[in-house]
Protein backbone atom coordinates (compact mmCIF):
# COMPACT_ATOMS: atom_id res chain seq x y z
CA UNK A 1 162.03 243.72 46.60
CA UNK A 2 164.77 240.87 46.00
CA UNK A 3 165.57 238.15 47.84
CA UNK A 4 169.25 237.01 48.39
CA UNK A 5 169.91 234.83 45.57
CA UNK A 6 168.37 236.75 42.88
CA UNK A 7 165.93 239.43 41.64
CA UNK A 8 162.81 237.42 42.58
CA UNK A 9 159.59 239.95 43.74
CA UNK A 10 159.31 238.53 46.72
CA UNK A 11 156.85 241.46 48.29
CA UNK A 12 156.58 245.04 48.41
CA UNK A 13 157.33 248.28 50.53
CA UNK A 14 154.32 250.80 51.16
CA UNK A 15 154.63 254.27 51.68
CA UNK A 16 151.37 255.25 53.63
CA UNK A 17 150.89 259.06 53.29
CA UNK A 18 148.71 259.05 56.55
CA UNK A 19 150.72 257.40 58.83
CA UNK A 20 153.84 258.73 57.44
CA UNK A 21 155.64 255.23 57.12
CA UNK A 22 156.61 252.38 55.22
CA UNK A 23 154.59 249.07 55.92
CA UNK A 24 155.60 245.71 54.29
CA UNK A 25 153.41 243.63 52.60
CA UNK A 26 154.21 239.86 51.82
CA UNK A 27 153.40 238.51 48.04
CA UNK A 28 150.23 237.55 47.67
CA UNK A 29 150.58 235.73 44.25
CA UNK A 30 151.09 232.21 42.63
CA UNK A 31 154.52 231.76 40.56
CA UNK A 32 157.84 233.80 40.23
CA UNK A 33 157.72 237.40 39.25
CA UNK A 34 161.89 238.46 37.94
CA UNK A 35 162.35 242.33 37.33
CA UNK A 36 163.50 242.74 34.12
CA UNK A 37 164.96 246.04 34.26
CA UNK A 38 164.68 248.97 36.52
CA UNK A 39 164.58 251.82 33.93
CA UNK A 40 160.96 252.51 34.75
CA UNK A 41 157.78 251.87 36.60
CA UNK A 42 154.34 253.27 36.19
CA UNK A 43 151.64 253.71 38.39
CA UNK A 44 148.45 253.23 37.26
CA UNK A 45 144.75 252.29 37.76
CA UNK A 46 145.70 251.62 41.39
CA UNK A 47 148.75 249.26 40.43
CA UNK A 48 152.67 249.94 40.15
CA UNK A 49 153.76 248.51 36.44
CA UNK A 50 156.91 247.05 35.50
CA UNK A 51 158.87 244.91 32.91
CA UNK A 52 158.94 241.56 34.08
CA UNK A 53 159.92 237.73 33.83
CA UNK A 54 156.42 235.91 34.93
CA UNK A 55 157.19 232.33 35.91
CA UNK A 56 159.99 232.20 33.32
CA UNK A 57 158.34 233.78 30.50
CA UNK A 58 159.61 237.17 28.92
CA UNK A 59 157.90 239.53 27.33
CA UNK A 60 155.94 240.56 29.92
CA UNK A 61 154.30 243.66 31.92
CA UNK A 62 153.92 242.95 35.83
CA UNK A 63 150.98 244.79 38.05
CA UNK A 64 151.32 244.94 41.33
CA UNK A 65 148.77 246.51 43.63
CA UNK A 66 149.76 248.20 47.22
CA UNK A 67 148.22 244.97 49.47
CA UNK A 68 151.11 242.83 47.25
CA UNK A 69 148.57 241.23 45.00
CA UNK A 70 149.52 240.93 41.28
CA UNK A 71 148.00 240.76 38.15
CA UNK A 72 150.56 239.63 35.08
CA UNK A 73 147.71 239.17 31.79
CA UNK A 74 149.82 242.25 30.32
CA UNK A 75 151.88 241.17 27.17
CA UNK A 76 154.32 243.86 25.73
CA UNK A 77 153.59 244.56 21.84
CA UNK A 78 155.45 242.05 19.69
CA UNK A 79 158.73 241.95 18.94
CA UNK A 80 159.36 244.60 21.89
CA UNK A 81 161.04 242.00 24.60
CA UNK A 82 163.26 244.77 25.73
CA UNK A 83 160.97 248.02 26.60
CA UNK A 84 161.15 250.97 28.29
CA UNK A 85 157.29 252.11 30.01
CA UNK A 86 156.00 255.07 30.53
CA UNK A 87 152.67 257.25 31.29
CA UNK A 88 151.49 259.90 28.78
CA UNK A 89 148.22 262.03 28.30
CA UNK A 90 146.81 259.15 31.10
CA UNK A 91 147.79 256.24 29.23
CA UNK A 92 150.62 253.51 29.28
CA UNK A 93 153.10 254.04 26.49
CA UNK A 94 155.91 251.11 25.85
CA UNK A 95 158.27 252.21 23.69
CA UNK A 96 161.78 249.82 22.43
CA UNK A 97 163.80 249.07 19.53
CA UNK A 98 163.54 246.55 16.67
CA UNK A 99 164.80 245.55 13.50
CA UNK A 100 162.42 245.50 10.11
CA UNK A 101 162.12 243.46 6.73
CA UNK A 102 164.48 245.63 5.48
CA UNK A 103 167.14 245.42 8.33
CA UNK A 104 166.46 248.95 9.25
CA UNK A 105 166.49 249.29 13.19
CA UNK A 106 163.41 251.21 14.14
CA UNK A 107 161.82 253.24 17.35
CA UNK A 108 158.21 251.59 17.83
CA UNK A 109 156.06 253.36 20.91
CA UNK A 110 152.71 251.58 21.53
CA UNK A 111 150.38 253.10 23.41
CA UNK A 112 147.43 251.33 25.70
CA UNK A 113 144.22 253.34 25.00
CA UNK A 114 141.83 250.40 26.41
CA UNK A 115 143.69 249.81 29.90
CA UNK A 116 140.78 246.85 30.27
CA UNK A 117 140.84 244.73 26.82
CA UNK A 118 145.26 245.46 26.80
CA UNK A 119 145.26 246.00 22.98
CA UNK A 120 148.40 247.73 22.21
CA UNK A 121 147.86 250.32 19.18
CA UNK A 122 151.68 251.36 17.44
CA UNK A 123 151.59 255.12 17.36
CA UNK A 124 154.53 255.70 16.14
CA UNK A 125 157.42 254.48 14.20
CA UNK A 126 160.95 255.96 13.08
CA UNK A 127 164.18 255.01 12.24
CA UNK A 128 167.43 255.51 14.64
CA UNK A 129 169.21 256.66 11.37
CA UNK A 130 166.81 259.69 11.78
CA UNK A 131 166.67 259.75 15.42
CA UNK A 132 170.24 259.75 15.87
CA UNK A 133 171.09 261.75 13.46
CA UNK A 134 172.96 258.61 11.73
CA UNK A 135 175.49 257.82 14.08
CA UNK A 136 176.23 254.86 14.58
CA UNK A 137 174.92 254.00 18.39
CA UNK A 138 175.63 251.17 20.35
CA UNK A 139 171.62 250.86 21.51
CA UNK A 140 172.17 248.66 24.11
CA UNK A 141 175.37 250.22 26.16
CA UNK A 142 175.32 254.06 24.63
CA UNK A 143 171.32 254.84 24.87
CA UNK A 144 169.87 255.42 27.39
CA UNK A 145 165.48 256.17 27.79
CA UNK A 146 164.94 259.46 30.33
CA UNK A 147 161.24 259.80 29.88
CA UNK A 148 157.89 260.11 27.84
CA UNK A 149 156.40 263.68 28.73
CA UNK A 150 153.67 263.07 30.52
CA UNK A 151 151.23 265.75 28.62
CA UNK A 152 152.68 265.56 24.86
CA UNK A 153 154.12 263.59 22.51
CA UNK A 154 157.73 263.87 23.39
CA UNK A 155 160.56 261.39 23.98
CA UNK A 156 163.59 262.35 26.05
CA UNK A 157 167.13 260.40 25.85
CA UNK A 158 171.11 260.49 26.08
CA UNK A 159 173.05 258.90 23.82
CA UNK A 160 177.16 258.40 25.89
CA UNK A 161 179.64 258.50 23.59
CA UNK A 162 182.48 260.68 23.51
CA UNK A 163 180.29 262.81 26.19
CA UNK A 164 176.60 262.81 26.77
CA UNK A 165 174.58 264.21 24.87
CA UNK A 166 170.65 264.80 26.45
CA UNK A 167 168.37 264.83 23.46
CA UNK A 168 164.85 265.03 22.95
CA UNK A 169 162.47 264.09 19.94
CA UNK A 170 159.13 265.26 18.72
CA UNK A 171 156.84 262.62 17.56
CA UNK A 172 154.53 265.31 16.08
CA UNK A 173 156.65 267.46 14.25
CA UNK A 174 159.01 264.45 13.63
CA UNK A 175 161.97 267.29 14.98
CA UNK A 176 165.04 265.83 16.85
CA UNK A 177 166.74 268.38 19.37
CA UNK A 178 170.05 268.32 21.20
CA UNK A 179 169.11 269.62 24.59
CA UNK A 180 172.58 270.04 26.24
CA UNK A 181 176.01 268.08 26.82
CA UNK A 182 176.79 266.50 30.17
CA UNK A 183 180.09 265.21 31.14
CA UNK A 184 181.32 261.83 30.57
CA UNK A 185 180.32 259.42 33.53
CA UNK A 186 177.41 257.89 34.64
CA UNK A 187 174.29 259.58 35.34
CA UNK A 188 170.91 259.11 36.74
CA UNK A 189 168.02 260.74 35.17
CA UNK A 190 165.11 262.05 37.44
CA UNK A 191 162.01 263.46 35.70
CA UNK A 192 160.54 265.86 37.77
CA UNK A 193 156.94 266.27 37.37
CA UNK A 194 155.06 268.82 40.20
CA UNK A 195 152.25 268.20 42.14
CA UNK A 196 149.63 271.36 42.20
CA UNK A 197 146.99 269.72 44.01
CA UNK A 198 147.53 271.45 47.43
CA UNK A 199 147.93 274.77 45.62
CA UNK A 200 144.60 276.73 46.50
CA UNK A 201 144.89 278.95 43.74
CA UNK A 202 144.00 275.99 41.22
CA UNK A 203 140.94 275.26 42.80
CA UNK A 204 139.53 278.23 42.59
């Protein structure tokens, strides 16, 4: 949560499935923890995940478990300041933008196989000329990240320009795919994911 004066974490909200209610829980942390962005959060390994400003310093991947302790030892790959986290085939994925020797500006998704040692591995790497199909895209006010499938290695996006176009892009096959057009104006993506685990007929 935020205080008044800024977009300090200054504890967190938790939704108890037993009691049926939220319960507050005060920080229980040294230091300043600033929410980068809001475009996504993980939850993992028992702790929600999000980019974050540790006591000033950027570049930076935020853990916080549901008693409001935090553990912040998770740097983002290099060169990556600005990322965009996901979870996919039960692993963290951090994907972003950046610029090579060449001057060419490329996709880079990392992927954290060893949650304990936090080595990221690159996995995959391709330039916006191909993603976008060459146009030229404004990546920080026309593109905007949707999700990482959870169970394959697909990216989902919109690039807003003259409308919205929802795209989605193969890291396998290396195939880019216009999904549909939305209208021009500002939208909020939901991935929807189900939850089987009450069905009886899986457990069978």
């Amino acid at each position: 949560m935020e205080d008044q004066h800024s977009y300090c974490l200054t504890g967190v909200h938790v939704y108890s499935s037993e009691t049926g209610s939220w319960v507050h829980k005060e920080k229980r942390w040294c230091g300043t923890i600033d929410v980068a962005n809001d475009r996504s959060t993980v939850y993992l390994n028992g702790f929600l995940h999000f980019c974050a400003i540790v006591d000033g310093s950027a570049s930076r991947l935020a853990a916080v478990d549901k008693e409001g302790k935090a553990r912040t030892n998770f740097r983002v790959p290099d060169g990556l300041d600005v990322g965009f986290i996901q979870l996919s085939q039960g692993c963290l994925h951090y994907a972003g933008f950046n610029t090579d020797d060449d001057d060419d500006v490329r996709l880079l998704v990392y992927v954290l196989k060893d949650y304990d040692h936090k080595e990221w591995i690159l996995k995959h790497s391709v330039e916006t000329s191909h993603l976008l199909g060459g146009r030229h895209v404004d990546l920080d006010e026309d593109f905007d990240w949707i999700a990482i499938h959870p169970e394959c290695d697909m990216i989902l996006f919109a690039v807003a320009q003259e409308d919205i176009t929802f795209m989605c892009y193969d890291m396998d096959s290396g195939q880019v795919k216009v999904m549909c057009n939305l209208e021009d104006s500002n939208q909020a993506y939901f991935p929807y994911v189900p939850l089987y685990e009450e069905l009886q007929s899986l457990h069978k």
